[in-house]
N, C-alpha and C. Protein backbone atom coordinates (compact mmCIF):
# COMPACT_ATOMS: atom_id res chain seq x y z
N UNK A 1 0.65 -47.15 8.42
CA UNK A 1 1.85 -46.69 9.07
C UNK A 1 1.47 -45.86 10.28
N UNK A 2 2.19 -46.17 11.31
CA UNK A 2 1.71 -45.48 12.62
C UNK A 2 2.78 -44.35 12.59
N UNK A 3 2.49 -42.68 13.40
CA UNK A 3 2.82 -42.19 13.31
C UNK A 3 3.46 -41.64 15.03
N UNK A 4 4.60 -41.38 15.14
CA UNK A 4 4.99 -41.30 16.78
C UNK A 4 3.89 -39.79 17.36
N UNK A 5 3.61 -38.91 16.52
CA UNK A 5 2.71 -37.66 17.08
C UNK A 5 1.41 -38.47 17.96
N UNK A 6 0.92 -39.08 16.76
CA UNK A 6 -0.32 -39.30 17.19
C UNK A 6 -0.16 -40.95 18.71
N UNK A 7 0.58 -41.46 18.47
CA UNK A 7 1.23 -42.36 19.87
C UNK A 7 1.12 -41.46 21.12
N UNK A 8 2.30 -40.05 20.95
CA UNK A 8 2.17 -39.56 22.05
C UNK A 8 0.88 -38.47 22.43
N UNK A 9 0.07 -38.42 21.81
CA UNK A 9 -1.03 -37.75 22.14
C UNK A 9 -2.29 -38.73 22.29
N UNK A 10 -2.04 -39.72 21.81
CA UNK A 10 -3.33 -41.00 22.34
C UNK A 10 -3.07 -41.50 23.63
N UNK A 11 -1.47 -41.19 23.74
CA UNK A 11 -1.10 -42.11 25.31
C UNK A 11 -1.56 -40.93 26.48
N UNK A 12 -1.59 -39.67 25.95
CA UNK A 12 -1.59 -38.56 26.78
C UNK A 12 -3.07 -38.38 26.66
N UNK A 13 -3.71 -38.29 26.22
CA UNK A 13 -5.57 -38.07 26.27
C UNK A 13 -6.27 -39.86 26.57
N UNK A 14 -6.17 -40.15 25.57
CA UNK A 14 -6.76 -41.58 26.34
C UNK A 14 -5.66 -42.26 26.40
N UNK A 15 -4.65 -42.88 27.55
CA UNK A 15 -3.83 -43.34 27.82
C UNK A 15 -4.31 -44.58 28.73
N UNK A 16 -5.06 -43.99 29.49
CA UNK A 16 -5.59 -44.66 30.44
C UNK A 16 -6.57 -45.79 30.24
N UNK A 17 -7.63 -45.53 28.66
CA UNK A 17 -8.24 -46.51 28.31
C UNK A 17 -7.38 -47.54 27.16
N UNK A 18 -5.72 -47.41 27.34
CA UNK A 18 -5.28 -48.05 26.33
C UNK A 18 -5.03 -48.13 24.90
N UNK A 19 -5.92 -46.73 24.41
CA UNK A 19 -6.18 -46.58 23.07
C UNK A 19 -4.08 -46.45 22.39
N UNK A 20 -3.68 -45.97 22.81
CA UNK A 20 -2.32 -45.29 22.31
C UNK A 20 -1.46 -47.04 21.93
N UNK A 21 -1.94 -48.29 22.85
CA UNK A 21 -1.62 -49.47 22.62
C UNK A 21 -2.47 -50.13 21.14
N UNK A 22 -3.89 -50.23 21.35
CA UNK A 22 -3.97 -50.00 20.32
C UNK A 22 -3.80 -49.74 19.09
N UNK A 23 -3.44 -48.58 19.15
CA UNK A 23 -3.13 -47.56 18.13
C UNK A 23 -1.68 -48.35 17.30
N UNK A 24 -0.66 -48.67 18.04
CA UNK A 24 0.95 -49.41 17.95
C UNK A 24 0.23 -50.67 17.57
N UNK A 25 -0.44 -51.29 17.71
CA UNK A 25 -0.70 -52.75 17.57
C UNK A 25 -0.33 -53.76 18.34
N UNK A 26 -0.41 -53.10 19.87
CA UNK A 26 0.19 -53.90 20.94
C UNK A 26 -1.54 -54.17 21.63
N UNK A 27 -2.27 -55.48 21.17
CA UNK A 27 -3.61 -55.32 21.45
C UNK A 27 -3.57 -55.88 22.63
N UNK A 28 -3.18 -56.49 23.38
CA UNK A 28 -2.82 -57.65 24.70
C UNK A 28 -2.55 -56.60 25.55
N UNK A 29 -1.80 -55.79 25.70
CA UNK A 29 -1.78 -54.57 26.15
C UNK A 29 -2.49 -53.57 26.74
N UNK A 30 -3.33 -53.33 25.29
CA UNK A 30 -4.12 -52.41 24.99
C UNK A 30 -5.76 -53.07 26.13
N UNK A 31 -5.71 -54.31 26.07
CA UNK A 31 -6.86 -54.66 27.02
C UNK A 31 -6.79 -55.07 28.26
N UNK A 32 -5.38 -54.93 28.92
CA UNK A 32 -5.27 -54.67 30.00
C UNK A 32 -5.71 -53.73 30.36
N UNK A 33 -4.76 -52.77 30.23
CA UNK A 33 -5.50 -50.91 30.19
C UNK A 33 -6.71 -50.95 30.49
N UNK A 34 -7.22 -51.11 29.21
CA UNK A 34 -8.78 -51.09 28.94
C UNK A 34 -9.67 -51.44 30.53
N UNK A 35 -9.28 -52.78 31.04
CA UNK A 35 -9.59 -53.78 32.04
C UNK A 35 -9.66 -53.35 33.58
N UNK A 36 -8.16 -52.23 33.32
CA UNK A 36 -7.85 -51.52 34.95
C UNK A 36 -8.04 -50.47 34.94
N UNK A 37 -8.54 -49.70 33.75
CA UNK A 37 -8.91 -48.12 33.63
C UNK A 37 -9.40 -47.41 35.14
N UNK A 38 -10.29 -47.68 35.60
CA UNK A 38 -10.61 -47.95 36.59
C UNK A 38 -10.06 -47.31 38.00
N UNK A 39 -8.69 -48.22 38.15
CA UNK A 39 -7.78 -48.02 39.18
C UNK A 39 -6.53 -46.03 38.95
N UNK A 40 -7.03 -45.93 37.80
CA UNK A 40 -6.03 -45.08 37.43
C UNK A 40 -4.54 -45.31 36.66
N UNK A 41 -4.20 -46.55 37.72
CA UNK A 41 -2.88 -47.19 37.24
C UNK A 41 -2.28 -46.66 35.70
N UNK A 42 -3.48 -47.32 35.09
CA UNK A 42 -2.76 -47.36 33.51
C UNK A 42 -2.77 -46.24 33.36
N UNK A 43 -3.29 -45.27 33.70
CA UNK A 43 -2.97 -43.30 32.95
C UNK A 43 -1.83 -42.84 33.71
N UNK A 44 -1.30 -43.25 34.96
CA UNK A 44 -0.09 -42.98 34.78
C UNK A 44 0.57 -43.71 34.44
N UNK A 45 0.62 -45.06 33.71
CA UNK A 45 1.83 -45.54 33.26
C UNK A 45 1.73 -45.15 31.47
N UNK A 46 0.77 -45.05 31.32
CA UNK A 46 0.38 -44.19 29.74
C UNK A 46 1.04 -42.75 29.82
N UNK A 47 1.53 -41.67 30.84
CA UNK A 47 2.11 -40.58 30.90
C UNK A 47 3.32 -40.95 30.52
N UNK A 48 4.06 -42.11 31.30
CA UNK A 48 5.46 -42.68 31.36
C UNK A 48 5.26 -43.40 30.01
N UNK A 49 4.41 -43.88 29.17
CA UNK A 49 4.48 -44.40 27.39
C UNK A 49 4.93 -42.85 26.81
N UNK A 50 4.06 -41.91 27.10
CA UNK A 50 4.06 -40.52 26.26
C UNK A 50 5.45 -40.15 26.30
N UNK A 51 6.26 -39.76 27.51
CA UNK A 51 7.52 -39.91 28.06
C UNK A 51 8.58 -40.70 26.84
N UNK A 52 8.41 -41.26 26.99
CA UNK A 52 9.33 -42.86 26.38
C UNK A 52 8.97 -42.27 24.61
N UNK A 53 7.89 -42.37 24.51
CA UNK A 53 7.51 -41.93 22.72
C UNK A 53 8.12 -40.29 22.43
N UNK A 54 8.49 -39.71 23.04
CA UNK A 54 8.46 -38.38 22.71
C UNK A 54 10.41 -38.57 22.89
N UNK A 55 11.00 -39.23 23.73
CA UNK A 55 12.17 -39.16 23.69
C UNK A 55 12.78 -40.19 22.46
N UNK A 56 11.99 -40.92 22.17
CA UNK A 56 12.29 -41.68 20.62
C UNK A 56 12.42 -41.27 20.06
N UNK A 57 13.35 -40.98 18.77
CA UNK A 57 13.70 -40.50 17.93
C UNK A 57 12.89 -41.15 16.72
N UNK A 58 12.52 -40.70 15.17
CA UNK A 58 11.52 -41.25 14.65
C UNK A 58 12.03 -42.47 14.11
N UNK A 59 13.40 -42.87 13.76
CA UNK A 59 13.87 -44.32 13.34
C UNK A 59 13.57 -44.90 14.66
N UNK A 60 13.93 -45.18 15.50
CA UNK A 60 13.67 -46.50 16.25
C UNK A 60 12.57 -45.82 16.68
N UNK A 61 10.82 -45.18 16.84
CA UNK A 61 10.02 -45.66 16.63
C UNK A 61 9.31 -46.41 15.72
N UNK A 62 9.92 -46.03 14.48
CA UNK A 62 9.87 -47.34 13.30
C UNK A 62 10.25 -48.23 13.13
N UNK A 63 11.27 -48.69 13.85
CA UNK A 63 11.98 -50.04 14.02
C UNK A 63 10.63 -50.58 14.89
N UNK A 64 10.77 -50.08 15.96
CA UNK A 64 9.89 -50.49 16.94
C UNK A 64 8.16 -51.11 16.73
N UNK A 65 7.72 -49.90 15.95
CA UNK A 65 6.37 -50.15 15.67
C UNK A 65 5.91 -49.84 14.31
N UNK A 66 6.62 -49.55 13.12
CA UNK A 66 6.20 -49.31 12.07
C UNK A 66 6.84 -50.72 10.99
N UNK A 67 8.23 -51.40 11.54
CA UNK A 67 8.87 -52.60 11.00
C UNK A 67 7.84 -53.76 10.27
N UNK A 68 7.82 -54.04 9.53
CA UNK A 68 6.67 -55.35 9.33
C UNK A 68 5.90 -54.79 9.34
N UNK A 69 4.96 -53.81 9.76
CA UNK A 69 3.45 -53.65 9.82
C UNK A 69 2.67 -54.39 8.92
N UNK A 70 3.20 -54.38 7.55
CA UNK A 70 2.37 -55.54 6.59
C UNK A 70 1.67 -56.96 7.29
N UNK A 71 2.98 -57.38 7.78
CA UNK A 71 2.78 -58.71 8.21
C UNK A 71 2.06 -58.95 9.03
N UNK A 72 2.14 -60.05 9.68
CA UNK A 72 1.25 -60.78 10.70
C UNK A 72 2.63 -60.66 12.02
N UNK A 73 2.76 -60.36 12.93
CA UNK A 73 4.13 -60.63 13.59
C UNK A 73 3.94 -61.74 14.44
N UNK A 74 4.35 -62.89 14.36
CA UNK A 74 4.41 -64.14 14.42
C UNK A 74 5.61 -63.91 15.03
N UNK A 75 6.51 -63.30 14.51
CA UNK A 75 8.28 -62.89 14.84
C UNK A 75 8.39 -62.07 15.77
N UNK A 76 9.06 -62.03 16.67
CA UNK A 76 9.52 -61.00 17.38
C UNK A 76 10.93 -60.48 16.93
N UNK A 77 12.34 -61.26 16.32
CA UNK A 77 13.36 -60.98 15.53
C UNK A 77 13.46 -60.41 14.37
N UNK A 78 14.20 -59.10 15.02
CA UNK A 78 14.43 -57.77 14.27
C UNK A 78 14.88 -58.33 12.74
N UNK A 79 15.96 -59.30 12.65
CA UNK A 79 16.41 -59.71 11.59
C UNK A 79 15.53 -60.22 10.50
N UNK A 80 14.26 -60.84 10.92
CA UNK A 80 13.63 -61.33 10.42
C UNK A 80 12.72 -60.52 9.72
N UNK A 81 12.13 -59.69 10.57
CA UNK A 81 11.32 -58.58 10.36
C UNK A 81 12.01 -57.62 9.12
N UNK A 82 13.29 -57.19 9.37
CA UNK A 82 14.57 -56.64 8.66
C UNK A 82 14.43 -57.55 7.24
N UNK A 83 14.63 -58.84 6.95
CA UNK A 83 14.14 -59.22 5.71
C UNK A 83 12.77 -58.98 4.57
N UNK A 84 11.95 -59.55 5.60
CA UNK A 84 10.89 -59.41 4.96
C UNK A 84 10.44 -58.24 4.42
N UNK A 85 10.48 -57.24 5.47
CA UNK A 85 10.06 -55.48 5.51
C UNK A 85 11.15 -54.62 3.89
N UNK A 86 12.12 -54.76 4.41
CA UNK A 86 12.91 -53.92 3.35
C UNK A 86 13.76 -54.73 2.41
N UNK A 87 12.94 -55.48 1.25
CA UNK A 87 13.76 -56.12 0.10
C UNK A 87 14.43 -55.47 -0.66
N UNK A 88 15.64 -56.15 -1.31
CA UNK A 88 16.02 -55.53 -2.12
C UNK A 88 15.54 -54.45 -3.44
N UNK A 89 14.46 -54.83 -3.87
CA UNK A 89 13.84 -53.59 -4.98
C UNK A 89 13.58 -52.34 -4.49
N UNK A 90 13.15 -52.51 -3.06
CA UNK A 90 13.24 -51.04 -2.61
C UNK A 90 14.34 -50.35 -2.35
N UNK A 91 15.11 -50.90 -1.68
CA UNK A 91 16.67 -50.59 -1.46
C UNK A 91 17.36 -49.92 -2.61
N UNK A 92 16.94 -50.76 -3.96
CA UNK A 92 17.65 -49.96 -5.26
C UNK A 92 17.02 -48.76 -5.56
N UNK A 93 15.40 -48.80 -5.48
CA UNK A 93 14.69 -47.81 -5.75
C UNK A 93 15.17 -46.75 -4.93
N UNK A 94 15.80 -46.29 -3.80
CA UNK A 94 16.10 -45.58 -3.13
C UNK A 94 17.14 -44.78 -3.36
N UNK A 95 18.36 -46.18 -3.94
CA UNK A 95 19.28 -45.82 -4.09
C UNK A 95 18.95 -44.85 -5.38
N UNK A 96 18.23 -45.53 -6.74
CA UNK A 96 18.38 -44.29 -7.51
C UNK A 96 17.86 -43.47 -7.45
N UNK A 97 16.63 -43.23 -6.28
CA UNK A 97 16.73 -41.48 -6.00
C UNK A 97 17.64 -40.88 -5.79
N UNK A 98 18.81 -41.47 -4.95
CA UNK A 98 19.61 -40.66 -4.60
C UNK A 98 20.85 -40.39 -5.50
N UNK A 99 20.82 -41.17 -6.30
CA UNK A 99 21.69 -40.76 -7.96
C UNK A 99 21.22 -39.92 -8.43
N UNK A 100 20.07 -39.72 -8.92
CA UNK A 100 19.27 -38.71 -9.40
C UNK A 100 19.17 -37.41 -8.70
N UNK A 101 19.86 -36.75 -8.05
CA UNK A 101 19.85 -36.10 -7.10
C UNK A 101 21.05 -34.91 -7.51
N UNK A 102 20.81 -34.26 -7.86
CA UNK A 102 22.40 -32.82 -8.60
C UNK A 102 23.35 -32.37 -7.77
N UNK A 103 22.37 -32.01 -6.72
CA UNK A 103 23.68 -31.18 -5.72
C UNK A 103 23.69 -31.96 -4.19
N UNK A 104 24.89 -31.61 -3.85
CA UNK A 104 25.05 -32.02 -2.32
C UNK A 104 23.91 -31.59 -1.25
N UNK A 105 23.31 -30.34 -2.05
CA UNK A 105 22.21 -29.68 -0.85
C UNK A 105 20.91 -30.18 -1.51
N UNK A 106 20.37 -31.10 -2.96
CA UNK A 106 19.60 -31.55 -2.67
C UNK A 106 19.89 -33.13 -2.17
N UNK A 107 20.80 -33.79 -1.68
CA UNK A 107 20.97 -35.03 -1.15
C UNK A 107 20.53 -34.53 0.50
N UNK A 108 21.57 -33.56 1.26
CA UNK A 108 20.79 -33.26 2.35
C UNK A 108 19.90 -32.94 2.70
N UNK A 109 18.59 -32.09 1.92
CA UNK A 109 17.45 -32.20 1.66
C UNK A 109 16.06 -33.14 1.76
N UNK A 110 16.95 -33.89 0.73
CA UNK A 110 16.39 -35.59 0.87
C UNK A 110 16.64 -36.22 2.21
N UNK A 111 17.54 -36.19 2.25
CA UNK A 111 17.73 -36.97 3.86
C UNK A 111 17.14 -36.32 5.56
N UNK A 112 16.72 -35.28 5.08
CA UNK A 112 16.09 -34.39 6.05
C UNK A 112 14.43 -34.24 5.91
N UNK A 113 14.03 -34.58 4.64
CA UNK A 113 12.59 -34.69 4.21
C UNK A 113 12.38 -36.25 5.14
N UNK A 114 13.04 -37.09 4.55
CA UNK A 114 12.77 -37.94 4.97
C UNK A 114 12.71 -38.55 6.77
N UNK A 115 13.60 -37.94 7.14
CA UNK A 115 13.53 -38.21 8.89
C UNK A 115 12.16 -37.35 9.03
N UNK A 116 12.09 -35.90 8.59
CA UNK A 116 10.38 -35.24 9.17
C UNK A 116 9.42 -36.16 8.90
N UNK A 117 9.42 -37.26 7.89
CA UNK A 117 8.38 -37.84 7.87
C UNK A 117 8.52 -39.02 8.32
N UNK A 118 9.60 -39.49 9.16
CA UNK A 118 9.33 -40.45 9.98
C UNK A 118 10.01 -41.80 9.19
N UNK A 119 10.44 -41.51 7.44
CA UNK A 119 10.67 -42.66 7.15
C UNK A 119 12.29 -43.40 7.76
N UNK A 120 11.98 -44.71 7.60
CA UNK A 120 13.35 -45.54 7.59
C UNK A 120 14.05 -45.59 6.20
N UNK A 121 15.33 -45.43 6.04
CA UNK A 121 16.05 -45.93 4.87
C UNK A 121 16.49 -46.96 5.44
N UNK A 122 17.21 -47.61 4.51
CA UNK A 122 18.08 -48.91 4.89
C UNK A 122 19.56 -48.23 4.82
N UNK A 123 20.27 -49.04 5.57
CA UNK A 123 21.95 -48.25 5.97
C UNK A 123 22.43 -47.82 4.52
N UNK A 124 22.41 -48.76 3.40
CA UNK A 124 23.06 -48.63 1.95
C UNK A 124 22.87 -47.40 1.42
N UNK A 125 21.03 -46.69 1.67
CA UNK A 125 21.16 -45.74 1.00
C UNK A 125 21.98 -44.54 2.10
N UNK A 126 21.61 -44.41 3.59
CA UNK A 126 22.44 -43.66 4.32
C UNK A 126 23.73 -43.70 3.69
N UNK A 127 24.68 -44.71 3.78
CA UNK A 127 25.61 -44.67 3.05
C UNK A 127 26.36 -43.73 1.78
N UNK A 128 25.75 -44.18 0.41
CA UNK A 128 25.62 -43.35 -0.60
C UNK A 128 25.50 -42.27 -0.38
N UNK A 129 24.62 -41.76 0.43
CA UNK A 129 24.02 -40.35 0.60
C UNK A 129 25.57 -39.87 1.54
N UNK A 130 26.04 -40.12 2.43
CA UNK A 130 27.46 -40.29 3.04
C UNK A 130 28.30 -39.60 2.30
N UNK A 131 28.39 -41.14 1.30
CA UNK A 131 29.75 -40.72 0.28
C UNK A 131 29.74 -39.77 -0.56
N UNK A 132 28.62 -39.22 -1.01
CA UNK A 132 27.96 -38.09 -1.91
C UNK A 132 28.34 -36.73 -1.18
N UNK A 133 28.07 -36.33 0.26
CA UNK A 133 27.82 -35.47 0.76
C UNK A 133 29.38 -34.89 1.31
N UNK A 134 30.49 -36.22 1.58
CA UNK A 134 31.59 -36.23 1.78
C UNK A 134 32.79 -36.12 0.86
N UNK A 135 31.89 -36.36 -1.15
CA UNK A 135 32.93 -36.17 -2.20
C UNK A 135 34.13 -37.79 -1.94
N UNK A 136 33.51 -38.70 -1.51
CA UNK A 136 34.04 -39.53 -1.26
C UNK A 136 33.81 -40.72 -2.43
N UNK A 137 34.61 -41.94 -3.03
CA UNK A 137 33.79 -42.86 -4.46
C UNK A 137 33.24 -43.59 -3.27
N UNK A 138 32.34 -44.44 -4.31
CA UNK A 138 30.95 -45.54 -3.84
C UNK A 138 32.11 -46.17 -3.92
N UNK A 139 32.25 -47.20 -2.94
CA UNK A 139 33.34 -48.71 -3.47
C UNK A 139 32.33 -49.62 -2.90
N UNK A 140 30.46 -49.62 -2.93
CA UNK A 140 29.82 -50.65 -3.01
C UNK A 140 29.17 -51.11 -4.18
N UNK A 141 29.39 -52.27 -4.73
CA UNK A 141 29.46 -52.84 -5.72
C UNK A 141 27.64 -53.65 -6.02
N UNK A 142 26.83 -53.57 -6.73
CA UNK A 142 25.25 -53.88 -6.85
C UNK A 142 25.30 -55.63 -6.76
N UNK A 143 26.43 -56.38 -7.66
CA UNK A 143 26.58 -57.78 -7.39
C UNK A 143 28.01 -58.08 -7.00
N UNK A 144 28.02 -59.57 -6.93
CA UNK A 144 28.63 -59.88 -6.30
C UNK A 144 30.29 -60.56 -7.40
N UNK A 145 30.03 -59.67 -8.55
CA UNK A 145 31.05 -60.25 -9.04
C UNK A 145 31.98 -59.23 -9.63
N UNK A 146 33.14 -60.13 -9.26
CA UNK A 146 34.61 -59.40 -9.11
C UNK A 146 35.24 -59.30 -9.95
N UNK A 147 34.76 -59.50 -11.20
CA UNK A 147 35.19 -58.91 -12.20
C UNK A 147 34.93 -57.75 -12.63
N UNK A 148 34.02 -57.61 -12.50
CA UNK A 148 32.82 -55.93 -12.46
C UNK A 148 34.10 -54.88 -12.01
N UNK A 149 34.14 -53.93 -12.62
CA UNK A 149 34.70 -52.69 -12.28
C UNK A 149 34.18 -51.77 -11.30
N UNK A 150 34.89 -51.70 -10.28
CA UNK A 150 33.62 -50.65 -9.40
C UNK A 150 34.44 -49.44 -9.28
N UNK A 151 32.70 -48.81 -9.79
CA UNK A 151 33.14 -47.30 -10.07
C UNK A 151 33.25 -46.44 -8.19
């Protein structure tokens, strides 16, 4: 898992030799840089990466560069990436942390641990955590059948 600190301080110390591309897994990139170090060029356009990484917020640098990391990215489509990356077992697993959870101030807690460390939830558990924090019912239902009572 790549971390946005260490992005904007690779783009800002070695920026210029590309390492901060690297680092994201943008290697095509990363050996340009490498290639024109030289000219200077790339350390200031590595100031203007540091720039850009530091005004990211830590979800869409994870969309961006932490999405798929497992994989091979063959894909460039978010949707796709969006499947593979966050299946359903994790999604539940999330969710019952956040059942498990007593008070309204440890749900905001949770949801504040989690942005410092950079993670992504998926919208469902944002959600829950929502309706919890707002005293509002869940009216999302686990399957898809309508007979089910939803609590």
């Amino acid at each position: 898992m790549k971390h946005k600190t260490y992005a904007i301080l690779l783009a800002i110390l070695l920026g210029g030799l590309g390492m901060h591309r690297f680092y994201i897994g943008q290697k095509r990139k990363g050996w340009w840089y490498l290639a024109f170090f030289w000219t200077l060029i790339p350390t200031i356009i590595s100031w203007f990466d540091a720039a850009r990484f530091s005004s990211m917020d830590y979800a869409e640098f994870n969309r961006r560069y932490n999405l798929g990391h497992e994989l091979t990215k063959k894909f460039s489509d978010d949707e796709v990436l969006l499947a593979a990356s966050f299946e359903r077992e994790r999604e539940q697993k999330l969710l019952q942390e956040i059942e498990q959870l007593s008070t309204k101030e440890d749900v905001q807690e949770y949801l504040q641990q989690a942005k410092e460390r950079g993670d992504y939830l998926p919208r469902l558990v944002y959600a829950r955590a929502n309706a919890i924090l707002q005293d509002r019912p869940w009216i999302m239902s686990n399957s898809l059948d309508f007979d089910q009572k939803i609590v």
